[in-house]
N, C-alpha and C. Protein backbone atom coordinates (compact mmCIF):
# COMPACT_ATOMS: atom_id res chain seq x y z
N UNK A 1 0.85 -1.18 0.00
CA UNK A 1 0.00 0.00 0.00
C UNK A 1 0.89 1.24 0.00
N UNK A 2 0.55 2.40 -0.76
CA UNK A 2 1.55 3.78 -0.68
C UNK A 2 1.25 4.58 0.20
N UNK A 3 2.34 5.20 0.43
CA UNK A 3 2.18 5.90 1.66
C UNK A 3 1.53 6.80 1.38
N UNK A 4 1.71 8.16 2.00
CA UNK A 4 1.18 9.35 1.82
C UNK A 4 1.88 10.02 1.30
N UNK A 5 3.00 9.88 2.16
CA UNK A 5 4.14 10.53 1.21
C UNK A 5 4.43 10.62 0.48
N UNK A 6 3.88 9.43 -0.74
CA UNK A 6 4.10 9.15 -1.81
C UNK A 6 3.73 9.44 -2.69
N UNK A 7 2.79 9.95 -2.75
CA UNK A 7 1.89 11.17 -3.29
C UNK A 7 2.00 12.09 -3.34
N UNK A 8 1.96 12.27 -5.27
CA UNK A 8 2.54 13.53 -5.60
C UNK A 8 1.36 14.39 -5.17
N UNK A 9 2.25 15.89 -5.52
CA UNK A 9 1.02 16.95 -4.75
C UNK A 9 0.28 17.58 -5.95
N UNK A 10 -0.62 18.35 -5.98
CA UNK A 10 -1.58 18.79 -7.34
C UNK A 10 -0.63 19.35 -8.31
N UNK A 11 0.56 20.04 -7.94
CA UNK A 11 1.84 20.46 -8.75
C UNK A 11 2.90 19.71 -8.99
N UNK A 12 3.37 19.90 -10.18
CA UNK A 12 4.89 19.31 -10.07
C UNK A 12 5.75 20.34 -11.49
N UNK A 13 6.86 20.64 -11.30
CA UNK A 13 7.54 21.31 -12.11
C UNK A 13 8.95 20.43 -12.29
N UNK A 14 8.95 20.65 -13.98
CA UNK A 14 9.64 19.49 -14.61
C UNK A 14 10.53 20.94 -15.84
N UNK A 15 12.00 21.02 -15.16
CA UNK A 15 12.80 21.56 -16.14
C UNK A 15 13.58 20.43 -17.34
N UNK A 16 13.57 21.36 -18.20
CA UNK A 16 14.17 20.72 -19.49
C UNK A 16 15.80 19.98 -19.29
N UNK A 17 15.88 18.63 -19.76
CA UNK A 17 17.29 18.62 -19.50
C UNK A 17 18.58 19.72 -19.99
N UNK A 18 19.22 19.67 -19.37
CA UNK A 18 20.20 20.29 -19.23
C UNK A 18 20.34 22.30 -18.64
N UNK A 19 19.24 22.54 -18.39
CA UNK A 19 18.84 23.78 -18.28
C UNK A 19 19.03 24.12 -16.72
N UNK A 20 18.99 22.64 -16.06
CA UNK A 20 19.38 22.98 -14.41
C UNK A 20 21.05 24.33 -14.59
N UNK A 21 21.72 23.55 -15.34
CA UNK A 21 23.11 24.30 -14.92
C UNK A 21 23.23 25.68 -15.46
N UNK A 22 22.01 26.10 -16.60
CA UNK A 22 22.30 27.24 -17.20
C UNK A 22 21.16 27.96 -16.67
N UNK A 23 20.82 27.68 -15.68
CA UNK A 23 19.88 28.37 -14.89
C UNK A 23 18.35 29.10 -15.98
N UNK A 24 18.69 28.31 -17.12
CA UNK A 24 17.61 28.88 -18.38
C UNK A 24 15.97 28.65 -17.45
N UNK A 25 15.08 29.95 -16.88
CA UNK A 25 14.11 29.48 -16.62
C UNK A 25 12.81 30.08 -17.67
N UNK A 26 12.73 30.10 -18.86
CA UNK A 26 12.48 30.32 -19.41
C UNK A 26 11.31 28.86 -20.06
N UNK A 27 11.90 27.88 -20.13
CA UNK A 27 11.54 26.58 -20.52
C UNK A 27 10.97 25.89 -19.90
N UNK A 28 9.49 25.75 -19.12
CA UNK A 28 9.13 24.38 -18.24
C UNK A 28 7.96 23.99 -18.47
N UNK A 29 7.99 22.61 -17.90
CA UNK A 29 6.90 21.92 -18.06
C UNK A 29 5.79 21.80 -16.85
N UNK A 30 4.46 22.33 -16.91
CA UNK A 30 4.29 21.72 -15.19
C UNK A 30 3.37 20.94 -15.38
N UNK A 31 3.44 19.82 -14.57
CA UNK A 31 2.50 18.47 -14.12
C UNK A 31 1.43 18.88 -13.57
N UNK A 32 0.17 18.76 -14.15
CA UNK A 32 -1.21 19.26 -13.40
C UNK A 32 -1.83 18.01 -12.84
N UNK A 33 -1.93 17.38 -11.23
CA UNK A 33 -2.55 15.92 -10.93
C UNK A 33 -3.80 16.25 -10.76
N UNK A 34 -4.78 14.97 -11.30
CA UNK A 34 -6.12 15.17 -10.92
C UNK A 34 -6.67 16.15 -11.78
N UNK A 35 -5.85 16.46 -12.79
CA UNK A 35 -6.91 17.29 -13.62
C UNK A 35 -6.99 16.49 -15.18
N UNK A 36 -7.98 17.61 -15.93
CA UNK A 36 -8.13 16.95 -17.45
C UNK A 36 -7.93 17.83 -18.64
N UNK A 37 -8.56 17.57 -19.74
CA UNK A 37 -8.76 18.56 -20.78
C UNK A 37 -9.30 20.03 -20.20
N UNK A 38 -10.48 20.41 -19.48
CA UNK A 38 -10.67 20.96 -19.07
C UNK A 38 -9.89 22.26 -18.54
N UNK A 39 -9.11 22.07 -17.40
CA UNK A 39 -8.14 23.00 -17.24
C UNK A 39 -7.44 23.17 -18.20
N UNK A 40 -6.67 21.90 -18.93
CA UNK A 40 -5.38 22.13 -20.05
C UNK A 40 -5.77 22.85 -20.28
N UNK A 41 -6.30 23.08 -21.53
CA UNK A 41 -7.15 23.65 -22.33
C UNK A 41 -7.22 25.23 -22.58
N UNK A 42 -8.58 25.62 -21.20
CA UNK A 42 -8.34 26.69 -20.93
C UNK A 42 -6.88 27.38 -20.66
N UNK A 43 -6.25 26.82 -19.69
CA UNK A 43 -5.36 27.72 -18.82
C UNK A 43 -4.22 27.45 -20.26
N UNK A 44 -4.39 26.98 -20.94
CA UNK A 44 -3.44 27.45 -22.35
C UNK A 44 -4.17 28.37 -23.24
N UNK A 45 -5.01 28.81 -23.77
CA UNK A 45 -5.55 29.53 -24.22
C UNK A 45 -5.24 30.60 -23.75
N UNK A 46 -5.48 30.63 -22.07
CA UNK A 46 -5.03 31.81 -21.47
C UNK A 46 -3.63 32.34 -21.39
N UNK A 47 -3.15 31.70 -21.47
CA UNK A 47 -1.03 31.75 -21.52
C UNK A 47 -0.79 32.32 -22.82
N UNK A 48 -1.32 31.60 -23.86
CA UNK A 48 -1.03 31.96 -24.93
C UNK A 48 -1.83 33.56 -25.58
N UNK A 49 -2.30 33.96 -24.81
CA UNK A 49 -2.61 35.56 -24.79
C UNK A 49 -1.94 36.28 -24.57
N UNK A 50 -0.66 35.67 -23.82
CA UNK A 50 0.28 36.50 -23.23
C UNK A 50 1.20 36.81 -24.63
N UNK A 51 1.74 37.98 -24.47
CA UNK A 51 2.68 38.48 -25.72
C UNK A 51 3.81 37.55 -25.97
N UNK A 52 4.04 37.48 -24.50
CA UNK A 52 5.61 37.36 -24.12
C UNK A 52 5.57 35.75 -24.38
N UNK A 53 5.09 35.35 -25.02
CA UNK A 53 4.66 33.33 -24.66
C UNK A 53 4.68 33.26 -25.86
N UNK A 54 6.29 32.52 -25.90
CA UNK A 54 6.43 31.48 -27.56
C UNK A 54 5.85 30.81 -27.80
N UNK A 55 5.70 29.79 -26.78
CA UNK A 55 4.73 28.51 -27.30
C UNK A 55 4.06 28.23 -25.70
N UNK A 56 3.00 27.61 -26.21
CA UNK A 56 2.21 26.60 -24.83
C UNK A 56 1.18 25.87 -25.48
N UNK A 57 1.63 24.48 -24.58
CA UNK A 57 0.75 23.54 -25.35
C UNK A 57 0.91 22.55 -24.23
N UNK A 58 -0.22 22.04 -23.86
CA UNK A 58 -0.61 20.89 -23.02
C UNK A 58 -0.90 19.49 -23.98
N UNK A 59 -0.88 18.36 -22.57
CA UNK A 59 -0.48 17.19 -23.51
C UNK A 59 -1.16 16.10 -22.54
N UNK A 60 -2.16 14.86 -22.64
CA UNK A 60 -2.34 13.82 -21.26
C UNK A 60 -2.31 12.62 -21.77
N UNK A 61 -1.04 12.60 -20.70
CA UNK A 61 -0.36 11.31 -21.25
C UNK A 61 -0.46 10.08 -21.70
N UNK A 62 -1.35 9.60 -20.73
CA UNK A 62 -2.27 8.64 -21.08
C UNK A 62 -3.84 8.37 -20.43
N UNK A 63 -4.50 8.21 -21.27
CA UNK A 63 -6.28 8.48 -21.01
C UNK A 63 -6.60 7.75 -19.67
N UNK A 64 -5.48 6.72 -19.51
CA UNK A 64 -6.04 6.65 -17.75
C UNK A 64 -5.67 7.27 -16.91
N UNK A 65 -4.60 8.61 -16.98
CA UNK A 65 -3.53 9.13 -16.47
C UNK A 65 -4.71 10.42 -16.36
N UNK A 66 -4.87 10.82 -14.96
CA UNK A 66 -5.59 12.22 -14.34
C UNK A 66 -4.66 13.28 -14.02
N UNK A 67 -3.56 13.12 -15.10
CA UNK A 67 -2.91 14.36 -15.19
C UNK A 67 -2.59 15.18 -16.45
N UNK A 68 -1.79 16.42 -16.48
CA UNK A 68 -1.95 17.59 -17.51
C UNK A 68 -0.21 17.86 -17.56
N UNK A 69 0.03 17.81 -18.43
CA UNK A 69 1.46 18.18 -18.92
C UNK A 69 1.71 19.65 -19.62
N UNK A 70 1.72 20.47 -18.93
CA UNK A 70 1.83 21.80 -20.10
C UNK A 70 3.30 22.05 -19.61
N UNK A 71 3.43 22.95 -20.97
CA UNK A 71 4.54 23.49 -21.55
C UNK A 71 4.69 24.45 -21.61
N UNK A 72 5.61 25.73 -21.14
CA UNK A 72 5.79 26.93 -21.47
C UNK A 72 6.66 27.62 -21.82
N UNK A 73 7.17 27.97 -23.09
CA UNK A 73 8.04 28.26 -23.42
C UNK A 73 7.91 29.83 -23.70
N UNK A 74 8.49 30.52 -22.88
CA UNK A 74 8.52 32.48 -23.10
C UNK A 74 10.26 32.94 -23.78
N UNK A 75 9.54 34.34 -24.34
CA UNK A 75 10.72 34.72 -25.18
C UNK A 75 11.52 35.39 -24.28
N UNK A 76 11.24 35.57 -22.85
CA UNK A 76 12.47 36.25 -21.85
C UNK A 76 11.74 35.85 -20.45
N UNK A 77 10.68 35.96 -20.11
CA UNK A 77 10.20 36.10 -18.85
C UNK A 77 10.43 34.76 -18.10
N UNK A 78 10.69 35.02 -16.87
CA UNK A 78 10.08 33.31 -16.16
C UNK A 78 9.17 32.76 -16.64
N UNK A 79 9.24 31.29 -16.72
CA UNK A 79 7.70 30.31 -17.56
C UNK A 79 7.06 30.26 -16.06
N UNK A 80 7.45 30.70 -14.63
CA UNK A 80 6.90 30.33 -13.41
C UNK A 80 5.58 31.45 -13.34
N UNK A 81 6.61 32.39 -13.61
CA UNK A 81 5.81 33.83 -13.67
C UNK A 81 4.51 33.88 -14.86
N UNK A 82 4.62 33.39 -15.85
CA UNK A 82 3.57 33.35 -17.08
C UNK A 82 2.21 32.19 -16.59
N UNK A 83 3.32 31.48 -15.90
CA UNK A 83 2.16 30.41 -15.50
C UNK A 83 1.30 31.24 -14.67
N UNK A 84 1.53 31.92 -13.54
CA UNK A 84 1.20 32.36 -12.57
C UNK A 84 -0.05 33.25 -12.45
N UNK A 85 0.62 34.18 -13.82
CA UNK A 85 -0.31 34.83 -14.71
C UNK A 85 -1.67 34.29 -15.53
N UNK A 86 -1.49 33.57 -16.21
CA UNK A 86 -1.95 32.22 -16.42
C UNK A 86 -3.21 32.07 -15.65
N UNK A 87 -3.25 31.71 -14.62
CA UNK A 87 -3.95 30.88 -13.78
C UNK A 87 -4.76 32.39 -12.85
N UNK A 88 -4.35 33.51 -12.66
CA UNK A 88 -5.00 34.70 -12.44
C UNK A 88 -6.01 35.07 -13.55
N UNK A 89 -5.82 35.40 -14.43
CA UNK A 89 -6.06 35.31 -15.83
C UNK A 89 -7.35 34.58 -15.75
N UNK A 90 -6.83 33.24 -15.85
CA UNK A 90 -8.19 32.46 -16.37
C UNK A 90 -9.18 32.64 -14.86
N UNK A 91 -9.20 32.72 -13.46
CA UNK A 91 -9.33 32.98 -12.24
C UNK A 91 -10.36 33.86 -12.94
N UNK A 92 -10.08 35.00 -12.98
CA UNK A 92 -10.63 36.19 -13.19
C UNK A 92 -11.69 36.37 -14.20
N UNK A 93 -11.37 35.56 -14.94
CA UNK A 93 -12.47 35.26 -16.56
C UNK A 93 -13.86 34.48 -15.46
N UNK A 94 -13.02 33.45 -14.95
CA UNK A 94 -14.17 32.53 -14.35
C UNK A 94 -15.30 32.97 -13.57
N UNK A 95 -14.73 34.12 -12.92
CA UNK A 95 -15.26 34.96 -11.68
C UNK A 95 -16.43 36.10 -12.42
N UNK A 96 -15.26 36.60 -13.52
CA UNK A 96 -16.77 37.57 -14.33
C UNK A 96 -17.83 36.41 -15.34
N UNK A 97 -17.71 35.60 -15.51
CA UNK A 97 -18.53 34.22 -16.21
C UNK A 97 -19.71 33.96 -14.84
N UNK A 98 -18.98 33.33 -13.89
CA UNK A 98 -20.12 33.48 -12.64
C UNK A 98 -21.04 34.24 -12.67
N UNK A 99 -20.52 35.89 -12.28
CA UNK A 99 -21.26 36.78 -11.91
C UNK A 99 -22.30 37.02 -12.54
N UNK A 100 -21.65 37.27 -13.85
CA UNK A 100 -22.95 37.28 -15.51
C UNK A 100 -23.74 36.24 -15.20
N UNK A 101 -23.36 35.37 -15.36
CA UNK A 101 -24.82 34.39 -14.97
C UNK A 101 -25.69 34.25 -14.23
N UNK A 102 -25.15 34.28 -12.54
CA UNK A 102 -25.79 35.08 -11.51
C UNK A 102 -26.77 35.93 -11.55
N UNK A 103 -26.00 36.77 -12.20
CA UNK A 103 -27.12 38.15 -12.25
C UNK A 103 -28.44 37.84 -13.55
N UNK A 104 -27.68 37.51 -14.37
CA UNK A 104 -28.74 36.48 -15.45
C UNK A 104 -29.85 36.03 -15.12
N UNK A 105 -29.17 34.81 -14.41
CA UNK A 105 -30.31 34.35 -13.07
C UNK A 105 -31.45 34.83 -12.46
N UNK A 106 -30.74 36.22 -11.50
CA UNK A 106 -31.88 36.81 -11.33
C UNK A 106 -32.92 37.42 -12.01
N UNK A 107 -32.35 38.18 -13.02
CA UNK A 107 -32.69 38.80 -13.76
C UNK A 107 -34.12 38.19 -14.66
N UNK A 108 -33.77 36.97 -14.79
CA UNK A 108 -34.94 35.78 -15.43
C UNK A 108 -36.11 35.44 -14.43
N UNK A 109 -34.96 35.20 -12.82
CA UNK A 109 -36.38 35.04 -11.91
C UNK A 109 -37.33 36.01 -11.87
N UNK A 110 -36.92 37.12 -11.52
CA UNK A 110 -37.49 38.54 -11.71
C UNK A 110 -38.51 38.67 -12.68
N UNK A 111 -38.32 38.57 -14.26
CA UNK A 111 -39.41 38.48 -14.86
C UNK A 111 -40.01 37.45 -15.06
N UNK A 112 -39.63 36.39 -14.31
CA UNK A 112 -40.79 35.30 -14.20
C UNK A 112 -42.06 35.97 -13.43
N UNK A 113 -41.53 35.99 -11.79
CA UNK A 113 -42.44 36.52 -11.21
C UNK A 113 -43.03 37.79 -11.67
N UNK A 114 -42.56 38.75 -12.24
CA UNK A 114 -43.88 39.64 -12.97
C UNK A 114 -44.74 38.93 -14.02
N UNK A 115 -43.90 38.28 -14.29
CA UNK A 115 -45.08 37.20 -15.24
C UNK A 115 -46.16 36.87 -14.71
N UNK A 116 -45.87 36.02 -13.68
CA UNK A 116 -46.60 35.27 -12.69
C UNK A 116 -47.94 36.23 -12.54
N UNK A 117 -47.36 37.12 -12.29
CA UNK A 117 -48.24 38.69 -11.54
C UNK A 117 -49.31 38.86 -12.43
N UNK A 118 -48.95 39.01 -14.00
CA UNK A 118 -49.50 39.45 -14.36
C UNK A 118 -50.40 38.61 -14.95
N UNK A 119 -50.41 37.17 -14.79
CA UNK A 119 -51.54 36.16 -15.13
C UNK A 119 -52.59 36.24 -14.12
N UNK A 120 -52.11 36.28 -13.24
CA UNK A 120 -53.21 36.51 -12.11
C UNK A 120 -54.14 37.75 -11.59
């Protein structure tokens, strides 16, 4: 049976070989656990808005595998920092998507009940 310990955590960051010694942080990969297309997806769409972002592209490894492989490759900035951005970014989209609907929401109950009102 595995421990606990053994278990990776929802993150994992995976530098390119040989880039440890040239301190290049420009190049990484991060391991998303427990997630799917879903996040990939988005939170690349969102990266790739960024100016500064050569490439990004997510990848899952294998269809029984509940994890997310993205890639970030920037033309100067930290890939830690883009990610970071990234994930605010899409945060923030999600939050005004909520709200709109929310208010949507009400907005529909609202003229239901004058509806209502006005059948009666």
């Amino acid at each position: 049976m595995a421990d606990d310990k053994e278990k990776p955590g929802r993150l994992s960051v995976i530098q390119m070989a040989g880039t440890e010694l040239t301190g290049d942080n420009t190049c990484l990969t991060f391991v998303l656990h427990n997630e799917d297309h879903t996040l990939g997806n988005a939170l690349r769409y969102m990266i790739m808005k960024n100016p500064d972002v050569e490439f990004c592209g997510y990848s899952i490894p294998h269809p029984s595998e509940n994890k997310v492989n993205l890639r970030i490759q920037t033309k100067g900035s930290p890939a830690v920092d883009v990610f970071k951005k990234g994930l605010s970014d899409l945060t923030a989209l999600s939050e005004h998507v909520l709200e709109t609907f929310e208010i949507s929401v009400q907005n529909f109950k609202a003229q239901q009940q004058e509806e209502d009102m006005d059948i009666q």
